[in-house]
N, C-alpha and C. Protein backbone atom coordinates (compact mmCIF):
# COMPACT_ATOMS: atom_id res chain seq x y z
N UNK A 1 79.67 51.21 -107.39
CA UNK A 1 80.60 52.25 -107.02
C UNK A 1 80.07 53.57 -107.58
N UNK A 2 80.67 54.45 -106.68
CA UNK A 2 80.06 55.68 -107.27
C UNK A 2 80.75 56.71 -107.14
N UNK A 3 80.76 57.48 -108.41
CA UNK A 3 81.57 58.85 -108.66
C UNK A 3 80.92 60.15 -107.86
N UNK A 4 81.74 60.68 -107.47
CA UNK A 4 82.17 61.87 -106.54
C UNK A 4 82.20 62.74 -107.75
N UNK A 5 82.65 62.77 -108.75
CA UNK A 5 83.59 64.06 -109.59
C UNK A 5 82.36 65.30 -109.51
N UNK A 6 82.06 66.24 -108.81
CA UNK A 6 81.63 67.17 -109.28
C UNK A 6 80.52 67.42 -109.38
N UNK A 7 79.53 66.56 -108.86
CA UNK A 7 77.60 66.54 -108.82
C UNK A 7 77.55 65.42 -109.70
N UNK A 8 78.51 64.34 -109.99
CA UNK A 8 77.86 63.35 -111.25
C UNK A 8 77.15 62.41 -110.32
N UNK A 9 77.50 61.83 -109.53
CA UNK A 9 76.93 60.66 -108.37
C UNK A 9 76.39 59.43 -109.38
N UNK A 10 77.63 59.43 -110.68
CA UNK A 10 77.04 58.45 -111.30
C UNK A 10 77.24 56.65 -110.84
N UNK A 11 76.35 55.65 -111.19
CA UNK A 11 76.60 54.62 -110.16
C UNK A 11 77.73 53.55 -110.80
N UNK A 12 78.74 53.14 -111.06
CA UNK A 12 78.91 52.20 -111.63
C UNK A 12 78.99 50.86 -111.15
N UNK A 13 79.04 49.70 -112.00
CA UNK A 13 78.89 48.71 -111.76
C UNK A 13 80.05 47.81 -110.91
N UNK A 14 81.04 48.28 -111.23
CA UNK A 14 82.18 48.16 -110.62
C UNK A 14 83.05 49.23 -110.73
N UNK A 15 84.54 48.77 -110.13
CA UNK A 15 86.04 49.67 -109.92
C UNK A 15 86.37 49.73 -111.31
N UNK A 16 86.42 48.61 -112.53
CA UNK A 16 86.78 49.32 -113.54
C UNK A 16 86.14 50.17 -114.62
N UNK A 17 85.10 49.83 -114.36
CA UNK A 17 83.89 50.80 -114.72
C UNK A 17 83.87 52.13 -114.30
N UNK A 18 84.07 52.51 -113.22
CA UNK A 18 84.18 53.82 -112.72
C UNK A 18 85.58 54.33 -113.22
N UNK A 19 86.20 53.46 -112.79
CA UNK A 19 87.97 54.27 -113.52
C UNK A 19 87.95 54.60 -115.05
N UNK A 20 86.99 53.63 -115.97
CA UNK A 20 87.00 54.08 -117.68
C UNK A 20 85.79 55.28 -117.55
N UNK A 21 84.74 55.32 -116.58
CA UNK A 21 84.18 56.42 -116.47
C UNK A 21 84.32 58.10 -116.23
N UNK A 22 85.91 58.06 -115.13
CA UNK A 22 86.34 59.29 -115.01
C UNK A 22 87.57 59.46 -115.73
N UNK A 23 87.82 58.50 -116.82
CA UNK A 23 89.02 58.93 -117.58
C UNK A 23 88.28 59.40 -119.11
N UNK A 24 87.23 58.77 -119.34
CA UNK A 24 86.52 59.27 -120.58
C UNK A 24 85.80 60.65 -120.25
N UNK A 25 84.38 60.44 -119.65
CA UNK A 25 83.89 61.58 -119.09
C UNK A 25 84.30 63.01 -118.30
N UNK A 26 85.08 62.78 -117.56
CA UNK A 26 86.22 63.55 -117.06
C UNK A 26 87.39 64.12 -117.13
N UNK A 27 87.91 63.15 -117.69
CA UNK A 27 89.65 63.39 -117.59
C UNK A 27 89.57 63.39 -119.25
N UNK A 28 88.99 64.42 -119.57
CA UNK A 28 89.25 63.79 -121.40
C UNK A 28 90.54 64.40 -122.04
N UNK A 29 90.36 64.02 -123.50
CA UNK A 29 91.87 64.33 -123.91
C UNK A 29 92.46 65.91 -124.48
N UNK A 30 91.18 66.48 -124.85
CA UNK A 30 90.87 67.72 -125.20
C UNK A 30 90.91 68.88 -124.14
N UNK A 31 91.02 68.29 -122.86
CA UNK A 31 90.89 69.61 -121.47
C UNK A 31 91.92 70.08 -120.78
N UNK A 32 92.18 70.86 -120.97
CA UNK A 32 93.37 72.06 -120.49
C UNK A 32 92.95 71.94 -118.95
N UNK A 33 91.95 71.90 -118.49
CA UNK A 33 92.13 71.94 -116.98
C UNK A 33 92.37 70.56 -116.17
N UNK A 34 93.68 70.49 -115.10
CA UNK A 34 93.58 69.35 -114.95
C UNK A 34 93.44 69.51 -113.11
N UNK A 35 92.35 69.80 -112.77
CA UNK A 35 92.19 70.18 -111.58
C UNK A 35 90.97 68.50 -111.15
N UNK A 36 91.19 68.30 -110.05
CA UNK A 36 90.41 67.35 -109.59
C UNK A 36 89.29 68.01 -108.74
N UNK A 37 88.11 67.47 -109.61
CA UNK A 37 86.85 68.15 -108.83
C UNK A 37 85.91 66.82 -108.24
N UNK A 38 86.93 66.27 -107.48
CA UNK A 38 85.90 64.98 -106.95
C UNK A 38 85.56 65.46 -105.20
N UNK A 39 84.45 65.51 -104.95
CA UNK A 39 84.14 65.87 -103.97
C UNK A 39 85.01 65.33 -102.49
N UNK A 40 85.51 65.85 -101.81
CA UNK A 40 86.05 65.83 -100.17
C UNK A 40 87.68 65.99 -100.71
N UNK A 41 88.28 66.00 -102.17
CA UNK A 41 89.34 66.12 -102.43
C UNK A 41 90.33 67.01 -101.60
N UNK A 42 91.35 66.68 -100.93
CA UNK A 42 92.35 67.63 -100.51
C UNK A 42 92.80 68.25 -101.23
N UNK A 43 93.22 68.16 -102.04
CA UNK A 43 93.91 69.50 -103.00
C UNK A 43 93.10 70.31 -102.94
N UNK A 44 91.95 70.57 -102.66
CA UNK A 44 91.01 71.48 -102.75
C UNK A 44 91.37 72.52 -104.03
N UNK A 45 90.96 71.87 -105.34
CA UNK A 45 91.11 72.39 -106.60
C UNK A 45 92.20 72.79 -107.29
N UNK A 46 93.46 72.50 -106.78
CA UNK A 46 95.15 72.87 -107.03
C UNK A 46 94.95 72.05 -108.33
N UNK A 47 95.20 72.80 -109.42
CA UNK A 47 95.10 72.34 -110.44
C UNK A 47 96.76 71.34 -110.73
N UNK A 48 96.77 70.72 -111.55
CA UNK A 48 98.14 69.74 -111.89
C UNK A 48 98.60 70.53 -113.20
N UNK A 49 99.79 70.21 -113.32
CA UNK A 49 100.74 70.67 -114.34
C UNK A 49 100.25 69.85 -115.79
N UNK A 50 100.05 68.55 -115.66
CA UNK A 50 99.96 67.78 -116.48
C UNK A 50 98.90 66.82 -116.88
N UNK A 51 97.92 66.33 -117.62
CA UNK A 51 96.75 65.42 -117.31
C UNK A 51 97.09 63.79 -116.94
N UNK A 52 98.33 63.66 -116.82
CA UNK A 52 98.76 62.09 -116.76
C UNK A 52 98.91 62.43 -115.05
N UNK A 53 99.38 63.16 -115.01
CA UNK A 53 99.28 63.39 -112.62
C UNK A 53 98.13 63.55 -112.57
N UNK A 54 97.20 64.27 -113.11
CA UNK A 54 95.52 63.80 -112.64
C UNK A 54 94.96 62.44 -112.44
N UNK A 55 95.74 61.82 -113.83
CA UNK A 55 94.86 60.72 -114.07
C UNK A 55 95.58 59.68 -112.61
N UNK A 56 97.01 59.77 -112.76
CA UNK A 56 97.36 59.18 -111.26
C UNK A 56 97.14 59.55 -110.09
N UNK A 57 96.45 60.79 -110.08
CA UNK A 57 96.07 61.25 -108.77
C UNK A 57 94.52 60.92 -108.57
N UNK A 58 93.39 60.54 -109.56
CA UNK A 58 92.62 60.01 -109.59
C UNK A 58 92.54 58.49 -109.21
N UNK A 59 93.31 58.10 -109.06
CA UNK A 59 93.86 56.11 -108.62
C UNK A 59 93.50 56.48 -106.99
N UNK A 60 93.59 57.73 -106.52
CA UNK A 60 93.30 57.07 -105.15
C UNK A 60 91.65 57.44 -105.00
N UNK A 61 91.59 57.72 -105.62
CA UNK A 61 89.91 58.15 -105.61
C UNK A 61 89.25 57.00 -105.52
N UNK A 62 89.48 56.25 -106.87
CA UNK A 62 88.85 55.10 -107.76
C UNK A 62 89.36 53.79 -107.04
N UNK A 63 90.67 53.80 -106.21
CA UNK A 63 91.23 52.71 -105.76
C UNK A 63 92.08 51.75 -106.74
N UNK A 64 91.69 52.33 -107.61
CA UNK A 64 92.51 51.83 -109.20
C UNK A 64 94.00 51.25 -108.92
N UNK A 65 94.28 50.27 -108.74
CA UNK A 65 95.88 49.72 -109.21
C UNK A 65 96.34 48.68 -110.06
N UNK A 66 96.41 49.33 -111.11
CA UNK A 66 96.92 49.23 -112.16
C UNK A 66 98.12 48.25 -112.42
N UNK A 67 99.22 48.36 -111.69
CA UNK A 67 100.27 47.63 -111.40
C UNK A 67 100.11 46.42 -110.65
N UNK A 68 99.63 45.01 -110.91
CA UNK A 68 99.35 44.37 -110.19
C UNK A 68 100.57 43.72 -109.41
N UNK A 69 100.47 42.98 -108.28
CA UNK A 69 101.95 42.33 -108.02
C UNK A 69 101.76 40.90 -108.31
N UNK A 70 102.86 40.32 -108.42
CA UNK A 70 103.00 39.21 -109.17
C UNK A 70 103.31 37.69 -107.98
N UNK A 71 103.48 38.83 -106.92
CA UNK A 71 104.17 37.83 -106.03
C UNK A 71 102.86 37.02 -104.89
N UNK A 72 102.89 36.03 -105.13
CA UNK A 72 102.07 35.42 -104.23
C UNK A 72 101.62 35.85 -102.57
N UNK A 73 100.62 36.15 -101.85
CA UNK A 73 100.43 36.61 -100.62
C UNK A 73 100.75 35.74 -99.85
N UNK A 74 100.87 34.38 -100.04
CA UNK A 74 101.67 33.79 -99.03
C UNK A 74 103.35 33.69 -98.52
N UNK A 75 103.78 34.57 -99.49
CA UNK A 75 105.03 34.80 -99.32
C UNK A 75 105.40 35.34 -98.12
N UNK A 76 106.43 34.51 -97.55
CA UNK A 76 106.67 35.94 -96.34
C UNK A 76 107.83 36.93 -95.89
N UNK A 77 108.87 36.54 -97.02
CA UNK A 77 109.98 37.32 -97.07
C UNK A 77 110.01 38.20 -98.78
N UNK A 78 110.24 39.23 -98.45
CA UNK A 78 110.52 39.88 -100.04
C UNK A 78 112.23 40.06 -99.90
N UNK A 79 112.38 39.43 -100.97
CA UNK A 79 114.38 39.52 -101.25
C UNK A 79 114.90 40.36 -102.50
N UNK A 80 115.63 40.92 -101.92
CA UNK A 80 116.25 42.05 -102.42
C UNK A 80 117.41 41.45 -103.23
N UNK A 81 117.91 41.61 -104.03
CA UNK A 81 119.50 41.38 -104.88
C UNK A 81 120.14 42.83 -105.28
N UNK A 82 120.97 42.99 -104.57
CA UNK A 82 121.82 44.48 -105.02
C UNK A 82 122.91 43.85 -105.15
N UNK A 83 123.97 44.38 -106.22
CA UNK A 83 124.75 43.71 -106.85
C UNK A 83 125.95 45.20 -107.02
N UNK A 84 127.24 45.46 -106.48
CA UNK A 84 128.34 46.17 -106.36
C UNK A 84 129.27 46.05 -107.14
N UNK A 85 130.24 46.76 -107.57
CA UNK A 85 131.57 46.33 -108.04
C UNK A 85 132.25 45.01 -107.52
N UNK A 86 132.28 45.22 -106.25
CA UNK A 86 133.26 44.18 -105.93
C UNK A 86 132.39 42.83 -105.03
N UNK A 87 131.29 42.74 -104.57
CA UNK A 87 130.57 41.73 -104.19
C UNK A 87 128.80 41.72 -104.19
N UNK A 88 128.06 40.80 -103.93
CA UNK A 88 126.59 40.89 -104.32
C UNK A 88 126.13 40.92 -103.15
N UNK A 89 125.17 41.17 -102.63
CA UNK A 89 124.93 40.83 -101.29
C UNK A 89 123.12 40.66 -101.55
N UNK A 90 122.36 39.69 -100.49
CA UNK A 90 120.97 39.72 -100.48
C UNK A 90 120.80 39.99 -98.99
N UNK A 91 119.90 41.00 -99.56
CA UNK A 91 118.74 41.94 -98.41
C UNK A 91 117.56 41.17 -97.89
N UNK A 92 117.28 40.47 -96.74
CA UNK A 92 115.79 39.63 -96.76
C UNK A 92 115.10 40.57 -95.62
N UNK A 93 113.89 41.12 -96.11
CA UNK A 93 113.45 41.83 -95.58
C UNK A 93 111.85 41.04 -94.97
N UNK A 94 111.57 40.55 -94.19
CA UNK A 94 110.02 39.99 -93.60
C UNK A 94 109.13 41.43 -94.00
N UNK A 95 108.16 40.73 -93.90
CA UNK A 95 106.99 41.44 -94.20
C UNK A 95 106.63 42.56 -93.23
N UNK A 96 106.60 41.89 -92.24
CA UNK A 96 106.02 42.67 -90.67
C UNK A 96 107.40 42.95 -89.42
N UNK A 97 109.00 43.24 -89.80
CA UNK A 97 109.84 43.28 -89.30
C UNK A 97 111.03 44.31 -89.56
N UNK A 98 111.83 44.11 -89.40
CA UNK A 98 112.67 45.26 -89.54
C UNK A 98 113.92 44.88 -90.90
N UNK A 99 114.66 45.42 -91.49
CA UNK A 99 115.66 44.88 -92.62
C UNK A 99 116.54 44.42 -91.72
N UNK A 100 117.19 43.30 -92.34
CA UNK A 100 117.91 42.28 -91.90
C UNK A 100 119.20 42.26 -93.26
N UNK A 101 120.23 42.48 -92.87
CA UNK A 101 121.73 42.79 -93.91
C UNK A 101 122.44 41.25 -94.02
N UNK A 102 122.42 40.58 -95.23
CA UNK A 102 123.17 39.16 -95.05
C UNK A 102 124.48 39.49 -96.33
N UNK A 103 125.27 39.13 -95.88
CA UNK A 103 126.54 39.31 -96.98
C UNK A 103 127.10 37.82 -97.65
């Protein structure tokens, strides 16, 4: 894989390699600027308020996700539980379909 940030075109070996690459080398902890200089970037240099929205705005760069899901891919309904004052109801939503309301 390979970094974009700015003329580095450095190669890494993999996705998490490159993600500890532009959070050390790049995104360090000491830098007031938190502008993304990875080449074809849309923001086209709009700097961020904060270095933690860089570093999440860098996840789509890197492909980085962090949050893994837990739920098996053969699943084919994701179920919802919302729970009211006065009754519970489950939401079964298919994967590839429209929400479906069960009381």
């Amino acid at each position: 894989m390979t970094c974009h940030w700015k003329e580095c075109q450095m190669q890494c070996e993999s996705q998490d390699d490159l993600v500890k690459h532009v959070n050390s080398d790049h995104i360090k902890k000491d830098r007031k600027d938190f502008t993304c200089y990875w080449d074809g970037c849309t923001r086209e240099k709009k700097p961020f308020k904060a270095q933690y929205m860089l570093v999440v705005h860098m996840r789509r760069h890197t492909g980085e996700k962090p949050h893994k899901c837990t739920v098996s891919q053969n699943v084919q309904h994701v179920i919802f539980f919302f729970f009211c004052e006065s009754y519970s109801a489950t939401v079964i939503l298919p994967v590839s379909s429209k929400l479906t309301y069960h009381q």
